[in-house]
C-alpha atoms as a PDB file:
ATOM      1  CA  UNK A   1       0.000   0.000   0.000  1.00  0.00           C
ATOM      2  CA  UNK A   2       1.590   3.424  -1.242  1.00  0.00           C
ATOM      3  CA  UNK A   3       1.735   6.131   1.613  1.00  0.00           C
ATOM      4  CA  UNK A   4      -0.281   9.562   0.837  1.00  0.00           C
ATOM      5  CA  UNK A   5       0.886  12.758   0.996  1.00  0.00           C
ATOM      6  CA  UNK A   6      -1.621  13.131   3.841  1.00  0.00           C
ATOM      7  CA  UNK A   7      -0.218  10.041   5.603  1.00  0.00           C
ATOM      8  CA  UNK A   8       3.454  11.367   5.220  1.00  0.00           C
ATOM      9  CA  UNK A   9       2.631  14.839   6.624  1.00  0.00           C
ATOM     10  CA  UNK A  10       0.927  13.115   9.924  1.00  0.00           C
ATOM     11  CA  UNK A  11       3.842  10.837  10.329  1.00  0.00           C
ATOM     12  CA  UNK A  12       5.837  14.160  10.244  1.00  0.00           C
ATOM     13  CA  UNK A  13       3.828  16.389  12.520  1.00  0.00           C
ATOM     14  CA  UNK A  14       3.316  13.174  15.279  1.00  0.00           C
ATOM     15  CA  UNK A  15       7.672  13.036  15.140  1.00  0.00           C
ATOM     16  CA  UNK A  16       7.631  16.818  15.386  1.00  0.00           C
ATOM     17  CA  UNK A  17       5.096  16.212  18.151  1.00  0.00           C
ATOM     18  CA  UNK A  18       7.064  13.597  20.329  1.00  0.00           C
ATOM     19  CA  UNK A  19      10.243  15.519  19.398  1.00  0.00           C
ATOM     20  CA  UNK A  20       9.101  18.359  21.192  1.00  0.00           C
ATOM     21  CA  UNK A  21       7.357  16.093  23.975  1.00  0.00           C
ATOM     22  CA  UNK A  22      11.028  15.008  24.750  1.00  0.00           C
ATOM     23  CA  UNK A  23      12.052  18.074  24.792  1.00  0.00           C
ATOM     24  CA  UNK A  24       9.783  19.468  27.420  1.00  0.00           C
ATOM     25  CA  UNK A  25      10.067  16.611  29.579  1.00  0.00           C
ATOM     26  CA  UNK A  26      14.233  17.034  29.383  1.00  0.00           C
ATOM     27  CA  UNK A  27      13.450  21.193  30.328  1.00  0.00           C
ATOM     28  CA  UNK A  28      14.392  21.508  33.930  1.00  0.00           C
ATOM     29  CA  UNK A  29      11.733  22.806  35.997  1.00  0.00           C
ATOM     30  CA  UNK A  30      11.516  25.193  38.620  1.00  0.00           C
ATOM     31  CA  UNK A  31       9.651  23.471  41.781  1.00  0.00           C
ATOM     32  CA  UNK A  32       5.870  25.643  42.639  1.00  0.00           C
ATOM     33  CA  UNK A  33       5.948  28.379  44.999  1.00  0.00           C
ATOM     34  CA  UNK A  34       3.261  29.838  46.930  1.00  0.00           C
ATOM     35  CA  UNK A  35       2.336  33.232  46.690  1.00  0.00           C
ATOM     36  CA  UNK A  36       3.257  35.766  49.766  1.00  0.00           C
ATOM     37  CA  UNK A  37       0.231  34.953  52.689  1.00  0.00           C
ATOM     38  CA  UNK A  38      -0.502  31.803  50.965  1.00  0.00           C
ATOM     39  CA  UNK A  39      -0.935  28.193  52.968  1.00  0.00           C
ATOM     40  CA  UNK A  40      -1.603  24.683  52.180  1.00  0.00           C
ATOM     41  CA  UNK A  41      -2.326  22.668  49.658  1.00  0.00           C
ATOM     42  CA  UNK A  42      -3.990  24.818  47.445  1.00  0.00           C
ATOM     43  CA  UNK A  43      -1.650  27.748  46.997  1.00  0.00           C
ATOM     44  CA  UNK A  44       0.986  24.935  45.351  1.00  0.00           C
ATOM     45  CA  UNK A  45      -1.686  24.081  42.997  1.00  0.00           C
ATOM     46  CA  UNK A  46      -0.515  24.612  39.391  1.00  0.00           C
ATOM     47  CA  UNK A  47      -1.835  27.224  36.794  1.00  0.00           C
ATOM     48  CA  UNK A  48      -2.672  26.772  33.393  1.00  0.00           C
ATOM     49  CA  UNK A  49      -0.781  24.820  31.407  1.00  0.00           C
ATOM     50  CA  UNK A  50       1.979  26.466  28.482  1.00  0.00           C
ATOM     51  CA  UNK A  51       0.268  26.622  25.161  1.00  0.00           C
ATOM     52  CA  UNK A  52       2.610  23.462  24.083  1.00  0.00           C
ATOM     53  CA  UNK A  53       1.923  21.571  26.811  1.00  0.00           C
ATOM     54  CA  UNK A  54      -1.608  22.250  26.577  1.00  0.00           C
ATOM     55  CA  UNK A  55      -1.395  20.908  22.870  1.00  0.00           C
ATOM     56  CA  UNK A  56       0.537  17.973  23.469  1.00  0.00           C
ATOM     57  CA  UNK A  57      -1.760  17.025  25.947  1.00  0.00           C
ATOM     58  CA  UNK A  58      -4.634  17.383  24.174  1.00  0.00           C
ATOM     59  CA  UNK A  59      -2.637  15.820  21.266  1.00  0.00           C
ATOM     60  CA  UNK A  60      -2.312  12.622  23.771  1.00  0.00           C
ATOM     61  CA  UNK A  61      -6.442  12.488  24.386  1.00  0.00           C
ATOM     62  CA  UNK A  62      -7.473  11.009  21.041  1.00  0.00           C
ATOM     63  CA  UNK A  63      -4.794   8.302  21.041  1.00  0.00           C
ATOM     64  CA  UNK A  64      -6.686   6.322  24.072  1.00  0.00           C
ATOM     65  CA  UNK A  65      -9.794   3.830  23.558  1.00  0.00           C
ATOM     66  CA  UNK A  66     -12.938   5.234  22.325  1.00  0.00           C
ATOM     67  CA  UNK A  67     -15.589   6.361  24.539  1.00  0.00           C
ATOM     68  CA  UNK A  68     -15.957   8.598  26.985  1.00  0.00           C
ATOM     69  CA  UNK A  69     -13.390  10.989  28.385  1.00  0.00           C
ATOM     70  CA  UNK A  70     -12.503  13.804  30.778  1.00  0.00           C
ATOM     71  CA  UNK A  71     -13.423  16.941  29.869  1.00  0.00           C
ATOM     72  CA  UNK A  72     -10.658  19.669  29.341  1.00  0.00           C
ATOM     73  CA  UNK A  73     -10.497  20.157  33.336  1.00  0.00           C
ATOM     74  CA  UNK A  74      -7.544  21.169  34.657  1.00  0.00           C
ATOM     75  CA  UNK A  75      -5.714  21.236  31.186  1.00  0.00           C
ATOM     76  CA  UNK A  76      -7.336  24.532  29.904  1.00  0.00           C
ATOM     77  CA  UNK A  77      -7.362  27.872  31.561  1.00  0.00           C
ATOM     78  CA  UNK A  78     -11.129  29.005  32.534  1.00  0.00           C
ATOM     79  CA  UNK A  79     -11.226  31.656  29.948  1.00  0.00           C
ATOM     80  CA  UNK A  80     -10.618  28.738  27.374  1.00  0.00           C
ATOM     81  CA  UNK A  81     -13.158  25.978  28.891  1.00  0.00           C
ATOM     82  CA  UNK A  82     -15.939  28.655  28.715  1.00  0.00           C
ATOM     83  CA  UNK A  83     -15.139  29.502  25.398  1.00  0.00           C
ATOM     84  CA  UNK A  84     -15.162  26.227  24.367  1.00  0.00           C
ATOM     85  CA  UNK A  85     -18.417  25.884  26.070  1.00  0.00           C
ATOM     86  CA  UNK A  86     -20.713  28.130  24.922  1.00  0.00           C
ATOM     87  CA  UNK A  87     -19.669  28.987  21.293  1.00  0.00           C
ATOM     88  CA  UNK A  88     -21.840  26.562  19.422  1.00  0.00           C
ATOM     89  CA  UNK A  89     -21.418  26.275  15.667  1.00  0.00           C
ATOM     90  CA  UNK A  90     -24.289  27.579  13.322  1.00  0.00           C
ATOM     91  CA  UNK A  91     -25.870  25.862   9.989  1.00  0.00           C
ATOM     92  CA  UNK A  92     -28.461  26.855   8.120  1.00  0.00           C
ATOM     93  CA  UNK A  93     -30.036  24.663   5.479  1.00  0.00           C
ATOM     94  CA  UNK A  94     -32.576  24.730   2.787  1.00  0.00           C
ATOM     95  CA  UNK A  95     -33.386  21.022   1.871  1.00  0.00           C
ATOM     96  CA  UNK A  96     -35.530  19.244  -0.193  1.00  0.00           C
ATOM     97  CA  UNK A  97     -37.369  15.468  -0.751  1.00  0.00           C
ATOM     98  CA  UNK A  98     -35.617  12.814   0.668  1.00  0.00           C
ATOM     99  CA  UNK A  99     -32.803  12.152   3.690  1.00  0.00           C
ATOM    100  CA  UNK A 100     -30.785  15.221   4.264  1.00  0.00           C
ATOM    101  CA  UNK A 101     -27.241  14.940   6.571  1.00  0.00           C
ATOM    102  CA  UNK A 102     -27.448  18.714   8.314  1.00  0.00           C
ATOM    103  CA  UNK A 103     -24.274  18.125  10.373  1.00  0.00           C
ATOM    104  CA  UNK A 104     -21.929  15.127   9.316  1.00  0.00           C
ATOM    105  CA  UNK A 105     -20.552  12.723  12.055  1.00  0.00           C
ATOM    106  CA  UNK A 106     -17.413  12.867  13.127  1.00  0.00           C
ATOM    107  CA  UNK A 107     -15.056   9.822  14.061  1.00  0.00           C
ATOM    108  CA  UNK A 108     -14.492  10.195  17.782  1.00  0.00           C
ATOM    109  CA  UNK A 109     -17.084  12.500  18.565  1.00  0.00           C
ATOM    110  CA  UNK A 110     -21.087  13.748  19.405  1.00  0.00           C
ATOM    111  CA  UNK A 111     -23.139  16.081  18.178  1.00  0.00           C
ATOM    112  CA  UNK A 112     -24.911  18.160  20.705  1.00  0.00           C
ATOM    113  CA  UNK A 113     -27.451  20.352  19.520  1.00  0.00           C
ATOM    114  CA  UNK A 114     -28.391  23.793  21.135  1.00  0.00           C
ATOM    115  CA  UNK A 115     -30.789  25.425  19.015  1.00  0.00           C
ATOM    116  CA  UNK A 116     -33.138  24.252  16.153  1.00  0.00           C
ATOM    117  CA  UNK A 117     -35.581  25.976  13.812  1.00  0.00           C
ATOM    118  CA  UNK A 118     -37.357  24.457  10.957  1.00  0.00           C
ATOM    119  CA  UNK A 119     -39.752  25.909   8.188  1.00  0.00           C
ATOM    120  CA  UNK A 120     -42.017  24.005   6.195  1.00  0.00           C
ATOM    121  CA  UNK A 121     -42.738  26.618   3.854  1.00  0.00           C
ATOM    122  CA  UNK A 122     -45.060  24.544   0.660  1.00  0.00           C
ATOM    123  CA  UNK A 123     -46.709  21.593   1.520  1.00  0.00           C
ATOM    124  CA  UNK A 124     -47.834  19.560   4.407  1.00  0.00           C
ATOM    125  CA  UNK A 125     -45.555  16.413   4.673  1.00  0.00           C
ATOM    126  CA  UNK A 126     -43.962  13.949   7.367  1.00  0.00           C
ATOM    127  CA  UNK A 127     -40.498  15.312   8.599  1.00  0.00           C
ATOM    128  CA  UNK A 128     -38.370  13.175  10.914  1.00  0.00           C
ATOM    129  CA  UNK A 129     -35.473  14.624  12.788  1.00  0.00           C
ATOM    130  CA  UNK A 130     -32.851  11.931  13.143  1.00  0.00           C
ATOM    131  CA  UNK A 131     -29.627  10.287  14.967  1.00  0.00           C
ATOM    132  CA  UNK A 132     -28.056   8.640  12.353  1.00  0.00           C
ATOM    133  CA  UNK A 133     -30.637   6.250  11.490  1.00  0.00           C
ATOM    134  CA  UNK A 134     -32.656   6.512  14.503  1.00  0.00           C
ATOM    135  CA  UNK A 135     -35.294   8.997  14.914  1.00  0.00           C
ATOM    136  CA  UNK A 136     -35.340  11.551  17.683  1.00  0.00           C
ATOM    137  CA  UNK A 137     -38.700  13.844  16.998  1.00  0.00           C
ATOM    138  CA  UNK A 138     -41.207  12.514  14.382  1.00  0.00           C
ATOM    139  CA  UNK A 139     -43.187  15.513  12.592  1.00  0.00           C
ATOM    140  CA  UNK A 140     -46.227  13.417  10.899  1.00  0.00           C
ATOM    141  CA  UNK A 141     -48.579  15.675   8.485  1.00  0.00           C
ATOM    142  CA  UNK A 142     -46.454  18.930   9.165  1.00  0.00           C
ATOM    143  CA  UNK A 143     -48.534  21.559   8.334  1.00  0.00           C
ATOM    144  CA  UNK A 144     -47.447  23.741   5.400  1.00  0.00           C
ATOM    145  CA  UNK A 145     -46.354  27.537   6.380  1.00  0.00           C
ATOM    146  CA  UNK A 146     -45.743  26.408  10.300  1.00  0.00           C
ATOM    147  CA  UNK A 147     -42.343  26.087  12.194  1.00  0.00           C
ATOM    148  CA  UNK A 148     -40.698  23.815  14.774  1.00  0.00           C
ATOM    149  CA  UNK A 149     -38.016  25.690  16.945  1.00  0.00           C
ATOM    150  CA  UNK A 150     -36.848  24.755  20.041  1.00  0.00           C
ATOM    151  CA  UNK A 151     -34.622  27.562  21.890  1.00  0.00           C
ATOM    152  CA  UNK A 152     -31.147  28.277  22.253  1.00  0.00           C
ATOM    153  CA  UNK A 153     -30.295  26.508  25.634  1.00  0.00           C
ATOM    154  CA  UNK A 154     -27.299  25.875  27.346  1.00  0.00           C
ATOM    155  CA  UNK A 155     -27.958  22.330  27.630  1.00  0.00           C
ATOM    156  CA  UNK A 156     -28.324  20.380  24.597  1.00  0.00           C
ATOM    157  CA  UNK A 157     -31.773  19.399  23.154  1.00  0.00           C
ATOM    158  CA  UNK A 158     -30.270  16.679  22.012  1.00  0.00           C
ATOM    159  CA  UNK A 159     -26.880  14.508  21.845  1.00  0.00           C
ATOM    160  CA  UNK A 160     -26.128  12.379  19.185  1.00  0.00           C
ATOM    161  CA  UNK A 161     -24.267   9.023  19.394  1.00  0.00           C
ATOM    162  CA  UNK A 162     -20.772   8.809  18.695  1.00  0.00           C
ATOM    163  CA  UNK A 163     -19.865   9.245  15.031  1.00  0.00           C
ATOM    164  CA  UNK A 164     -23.401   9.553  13.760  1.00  0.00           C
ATOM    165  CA  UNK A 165     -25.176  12.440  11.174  1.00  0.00           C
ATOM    166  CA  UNK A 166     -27.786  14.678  12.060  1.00  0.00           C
ATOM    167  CA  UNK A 167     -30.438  14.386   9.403  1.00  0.00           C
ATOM    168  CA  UNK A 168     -33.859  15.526   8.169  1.00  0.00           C
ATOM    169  CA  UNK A 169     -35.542  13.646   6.335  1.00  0.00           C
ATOM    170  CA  UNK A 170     -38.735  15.073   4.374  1.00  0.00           C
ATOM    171  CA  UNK A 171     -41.188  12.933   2.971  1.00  0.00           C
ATOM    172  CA  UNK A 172     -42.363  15.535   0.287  1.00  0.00           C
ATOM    173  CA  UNK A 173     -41.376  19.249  -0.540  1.00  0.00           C
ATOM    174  CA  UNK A 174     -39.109  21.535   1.068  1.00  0.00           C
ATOM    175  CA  UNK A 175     -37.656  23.105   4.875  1.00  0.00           C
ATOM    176  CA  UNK A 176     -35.426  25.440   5.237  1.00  0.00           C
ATOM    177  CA  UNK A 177     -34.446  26.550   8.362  1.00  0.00           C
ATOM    178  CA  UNK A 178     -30.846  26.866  11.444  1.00  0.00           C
ATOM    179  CA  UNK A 179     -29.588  24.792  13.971  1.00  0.00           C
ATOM    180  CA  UNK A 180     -26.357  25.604  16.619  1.00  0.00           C
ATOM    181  CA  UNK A 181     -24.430  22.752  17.590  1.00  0.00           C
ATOM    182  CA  UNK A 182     -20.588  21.613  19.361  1.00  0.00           C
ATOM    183  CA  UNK A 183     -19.411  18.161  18.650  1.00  0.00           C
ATOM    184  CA  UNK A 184     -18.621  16.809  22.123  1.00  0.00           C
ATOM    185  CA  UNK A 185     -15.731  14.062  22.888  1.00  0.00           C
ATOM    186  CA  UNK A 186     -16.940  12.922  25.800  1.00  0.00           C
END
C-alpha cells in the first residue's frame, strides 16, 4: 500500500510532536511556589498549562480507547473551557425530498445540539429529525407555512451518538431553516 501525501505529513507532525514532547520533559523545571500569605495545599496548585503543553496534551487524548473521556479540566485555563463551552457552531439549510445529513458525524465524537428551527414553507408532509438512522422527533402531516423551533439553551436538546449524522428527512417538498451545535468528545 503506497503512503499519501496526507499520511506522510501526519507521520511528520506526530515526530515533530514527540520531538518536542522530549524536549519538554528534558526542560528543567523550577519546583511551585506559593504566593506571599498563601498556605496549604492549594496555593501549590498549578496554573494553566503552556500553550505546548496544553497541545501535546490534548494531542495525547485522542490516542486512548474510544468512549468517553474527561473533559478539558484542569488542562485549559477558565477563559478557554468557557469559550469552548458556549460557542456553538451555526448551519443553516434549505433542503428538499428525501434524507438530508445537516451536520456530518465525526469519528471520535457527538453532536450536541443547542438550538433548532425548521420551516415548512409549501406543503404539508412527514419530517423526521434523526440520529443517524434513529429517529429523535417525528413531525407526521407537518402543516405547510408552520415552524418547529426549540430555543437556544445551554444544555443540549439533544446529543447524538458517537460518530453519527444529524439528518432531516422530508417525505415531500421543502424546509429550510438553522440549527447551533458543538461536537462533544466525551
Amino acid at each position: 500500500m503506497n503512503k499519501s501525501d496526507t499520511d506522510e505529513l501526519l507521520e511528520l507532525a506526530a515526530l515533530g510532536c514527540g520531538i518536542a514532547a522530549l524536549l519538554a520533559l528534558l526542560r528543567p523545571r523550577a519546583a511551585p511556589t506559593a504566593p506571599p500569605g498563601a498556605a496549604g495545599p492549594e496555593a501549590a496548585a498549578p496554573g494553566p498549562l503552556g500553550e505546548l503543553e496544553l497541545a501535546m496534551r490534548l494531542a495525547a487524548r485522542g490516542t486512548g480507547p474510544p468512549g468517553p473521556t474527561e473533559p478539558l479540566g484542569p488542562l485549559a485555563s477558565a477563559g478557554m473551557q468557557e469559550a469552548l463551552s458556549y460557542d456553538p457552531i451555526q448551519v443553516t439549510f434549505d433542503i428538499t425530498t428525501g434524507e438530508n445529513i445537516v451536520v456530518p458525524g465525526a469519528f471520535g465524537y457527538r453532536t450536541a445540539i443547542y438550538e433548532f428551527s425548521l420551516w415548512n414553507p409549501a406543503v404539508e408532509q412527514d419530517i423526521a429529525i434523526k440520529n443517524g438512522s434513529t429517529t429523535l422527533k417525528p413531525l407526521p402531516n407537518f402543516p405547510v407555512q408552520a415552524g418547529y423551533v426549540l430555543a437556544l439553551n445551554k444544555d443540549p436538546h439533544w446529543k447524538l451518538d458517537y460518530n453519527q449524522p444529524f439528518i432531516i428527512s422530508l417525505s415531500a417538498g421543502r424546509a429550510t431553516g438553522f440549527l447551533k451545535y458543538r461536537p462533544l468528545e466525551y
